[in-house]
Protein backbone atom coordinates (compact mmCIF):
# COMPACT_ATOMS: atom_id res chain seq x y z
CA UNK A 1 6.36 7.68 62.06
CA UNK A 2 9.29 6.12 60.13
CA UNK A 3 11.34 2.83 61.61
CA UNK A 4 14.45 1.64 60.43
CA UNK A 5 15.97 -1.17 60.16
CA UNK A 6 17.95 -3.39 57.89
CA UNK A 7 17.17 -6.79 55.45
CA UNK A 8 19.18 -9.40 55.24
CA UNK A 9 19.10 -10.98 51.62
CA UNK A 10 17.68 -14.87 52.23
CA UNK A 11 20.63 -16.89 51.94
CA UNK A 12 23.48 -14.91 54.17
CA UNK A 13 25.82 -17.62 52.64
CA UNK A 14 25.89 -16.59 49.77
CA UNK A 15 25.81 -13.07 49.88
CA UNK A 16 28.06 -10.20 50.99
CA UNK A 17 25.65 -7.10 51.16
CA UNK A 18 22.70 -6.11 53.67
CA UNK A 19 20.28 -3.69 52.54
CA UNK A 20 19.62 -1.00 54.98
CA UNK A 21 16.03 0.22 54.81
CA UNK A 22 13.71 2.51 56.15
CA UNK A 23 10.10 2.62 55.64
CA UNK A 24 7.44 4.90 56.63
CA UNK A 25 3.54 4.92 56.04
CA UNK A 26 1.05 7.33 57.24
CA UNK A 27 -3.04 8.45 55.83
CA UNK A 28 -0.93 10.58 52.76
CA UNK A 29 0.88 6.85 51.54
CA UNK A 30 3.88 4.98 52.05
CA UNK A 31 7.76 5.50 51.55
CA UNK A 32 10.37 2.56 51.84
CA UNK A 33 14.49 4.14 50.93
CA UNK A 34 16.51 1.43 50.58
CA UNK A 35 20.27 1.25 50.68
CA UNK A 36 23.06 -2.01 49.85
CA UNK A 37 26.00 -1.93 51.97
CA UNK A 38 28.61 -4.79 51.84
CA UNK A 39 30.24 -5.96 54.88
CA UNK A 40 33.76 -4.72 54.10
CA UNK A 41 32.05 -1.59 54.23
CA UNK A 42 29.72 -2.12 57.14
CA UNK A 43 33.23 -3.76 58.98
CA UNK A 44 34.95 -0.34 58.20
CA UNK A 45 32.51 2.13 60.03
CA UNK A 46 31.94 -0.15 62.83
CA UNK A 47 35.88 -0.33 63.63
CA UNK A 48 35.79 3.85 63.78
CA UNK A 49 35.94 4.38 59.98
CA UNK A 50 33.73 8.00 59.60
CA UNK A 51 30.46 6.93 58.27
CA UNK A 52 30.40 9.82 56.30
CA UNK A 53 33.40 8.52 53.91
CA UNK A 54 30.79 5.64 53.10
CA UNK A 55 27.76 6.81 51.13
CA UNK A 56 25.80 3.75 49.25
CA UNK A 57 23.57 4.97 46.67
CA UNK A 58 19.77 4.86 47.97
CA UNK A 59 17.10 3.87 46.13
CA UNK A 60 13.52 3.45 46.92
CA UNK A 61 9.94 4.21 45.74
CA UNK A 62 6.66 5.75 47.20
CA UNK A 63 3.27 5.05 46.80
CA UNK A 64 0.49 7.73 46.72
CA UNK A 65 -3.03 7.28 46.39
CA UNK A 66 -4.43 8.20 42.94
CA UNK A 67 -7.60 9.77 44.15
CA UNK A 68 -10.46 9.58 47.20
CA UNK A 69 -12.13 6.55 48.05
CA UNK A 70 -15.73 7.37 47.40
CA UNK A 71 -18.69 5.80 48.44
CA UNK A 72 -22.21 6.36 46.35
CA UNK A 73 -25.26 4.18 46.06
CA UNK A 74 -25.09 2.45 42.36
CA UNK A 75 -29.18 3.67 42.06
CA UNK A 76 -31.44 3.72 44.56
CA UNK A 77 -32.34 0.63 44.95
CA UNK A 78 -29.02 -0.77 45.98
CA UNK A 79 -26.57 -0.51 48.87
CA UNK A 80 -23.54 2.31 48.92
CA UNK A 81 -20.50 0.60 47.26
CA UNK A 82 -16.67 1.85 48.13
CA UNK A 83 -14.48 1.92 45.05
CA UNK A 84 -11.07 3.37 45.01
CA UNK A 85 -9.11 5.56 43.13
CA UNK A 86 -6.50 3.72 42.49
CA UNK A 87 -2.12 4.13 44.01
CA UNK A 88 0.94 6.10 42.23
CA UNK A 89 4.15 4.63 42.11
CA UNK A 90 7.26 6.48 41.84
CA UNK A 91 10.61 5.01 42.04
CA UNK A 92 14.35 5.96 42.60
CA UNK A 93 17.45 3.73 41.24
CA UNK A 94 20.92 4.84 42.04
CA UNK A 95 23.40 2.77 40.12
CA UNK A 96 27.11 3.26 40.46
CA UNK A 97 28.42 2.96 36.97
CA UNK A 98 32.33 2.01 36.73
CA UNK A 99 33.03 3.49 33.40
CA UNK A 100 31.32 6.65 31.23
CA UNK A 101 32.08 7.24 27.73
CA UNK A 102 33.20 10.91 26.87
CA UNK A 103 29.68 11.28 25.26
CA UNK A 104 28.03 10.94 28.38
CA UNK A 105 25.46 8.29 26.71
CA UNK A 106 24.98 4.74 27.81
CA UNK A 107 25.41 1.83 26.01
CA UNK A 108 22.43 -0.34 24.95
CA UNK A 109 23.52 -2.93 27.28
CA UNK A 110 23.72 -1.01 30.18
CA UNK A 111 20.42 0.99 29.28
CA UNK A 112 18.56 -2.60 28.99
CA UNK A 113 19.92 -3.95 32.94
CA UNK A 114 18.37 -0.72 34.28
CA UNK A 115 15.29 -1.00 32.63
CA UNK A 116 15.00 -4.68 33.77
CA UNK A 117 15.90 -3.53 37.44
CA UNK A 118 13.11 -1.09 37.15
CA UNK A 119 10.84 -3.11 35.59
CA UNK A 120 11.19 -5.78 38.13
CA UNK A 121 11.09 -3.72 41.10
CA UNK A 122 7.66 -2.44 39.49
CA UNK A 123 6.28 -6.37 39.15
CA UNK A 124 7.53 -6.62 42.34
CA UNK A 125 5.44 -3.99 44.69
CA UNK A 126 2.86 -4.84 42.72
CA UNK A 127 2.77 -8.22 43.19
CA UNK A 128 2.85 -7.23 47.05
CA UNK A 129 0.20 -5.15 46.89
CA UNK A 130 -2.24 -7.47 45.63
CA UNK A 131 -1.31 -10.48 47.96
CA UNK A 132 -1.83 -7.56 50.91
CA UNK A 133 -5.14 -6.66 49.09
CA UNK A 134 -6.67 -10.35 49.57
């Protein structure tokens, strides 16, 4: 069953954007679909503004398990031992870009901040996973 609900970033004072999330987990993995909306936006739809007009680009990421756990004796002489498989992660970044050259093609600069946002949203779950995993 999915839940949603919203994060606030952890000093309100000095941001201007909430990130509205929604996060589901069941036996086949997990799913978390994140969204940032500012509050001159949020402001908007809640005086009447169609919400429809306002689309923030999602993001988000899911995490499958690589494989059955599986539980065997080592020989047998010892005890069954549980190992696992192992987790998939897949993610999603939507980034609104302000300007596209006519070729279509990124510059390096650009290219490199994605990569870093990707790469730290990777170091990131991970980092969750083992402190959830002790």
């Amino acid at each position: 069953m999915c839940y949603p609900f919203y994060v606030q970033g952890s000093n309100l004072n000095q941001s201007n954007v909430i990130f509205l999330q929604e996060s589901c987990t069941d036996a086949c993995g997990s799913l978390i679909v994140y969204a940032p909306v500012d509050f001159a936006t949020l402001n908007m739809v809640l005086q009447g503004e169609d919400p429809l007009r306002v689309m923030p680009p999602p993001s988000g990421f899911v995490i499958l398990p690589d494989g059955p756990e599986t539980s065997s004796p080592l020989n047998e002489l010892d005890s069954p031992s549980t190992t696992t498989g192992g987790s998939l992660l897949t993610t999603s970044i939507q980034i609104a870009v302000s300007h596209v050259p006519s070729s279509g093609k990124l510059n390096i600069e650009s290219v490199n901040t994605i990569s870093n946002i990707i790469i730290n949203t990777v170091q990131h779950i991970k980092a969750a996973l083992q402190r959830a995993n002790v």
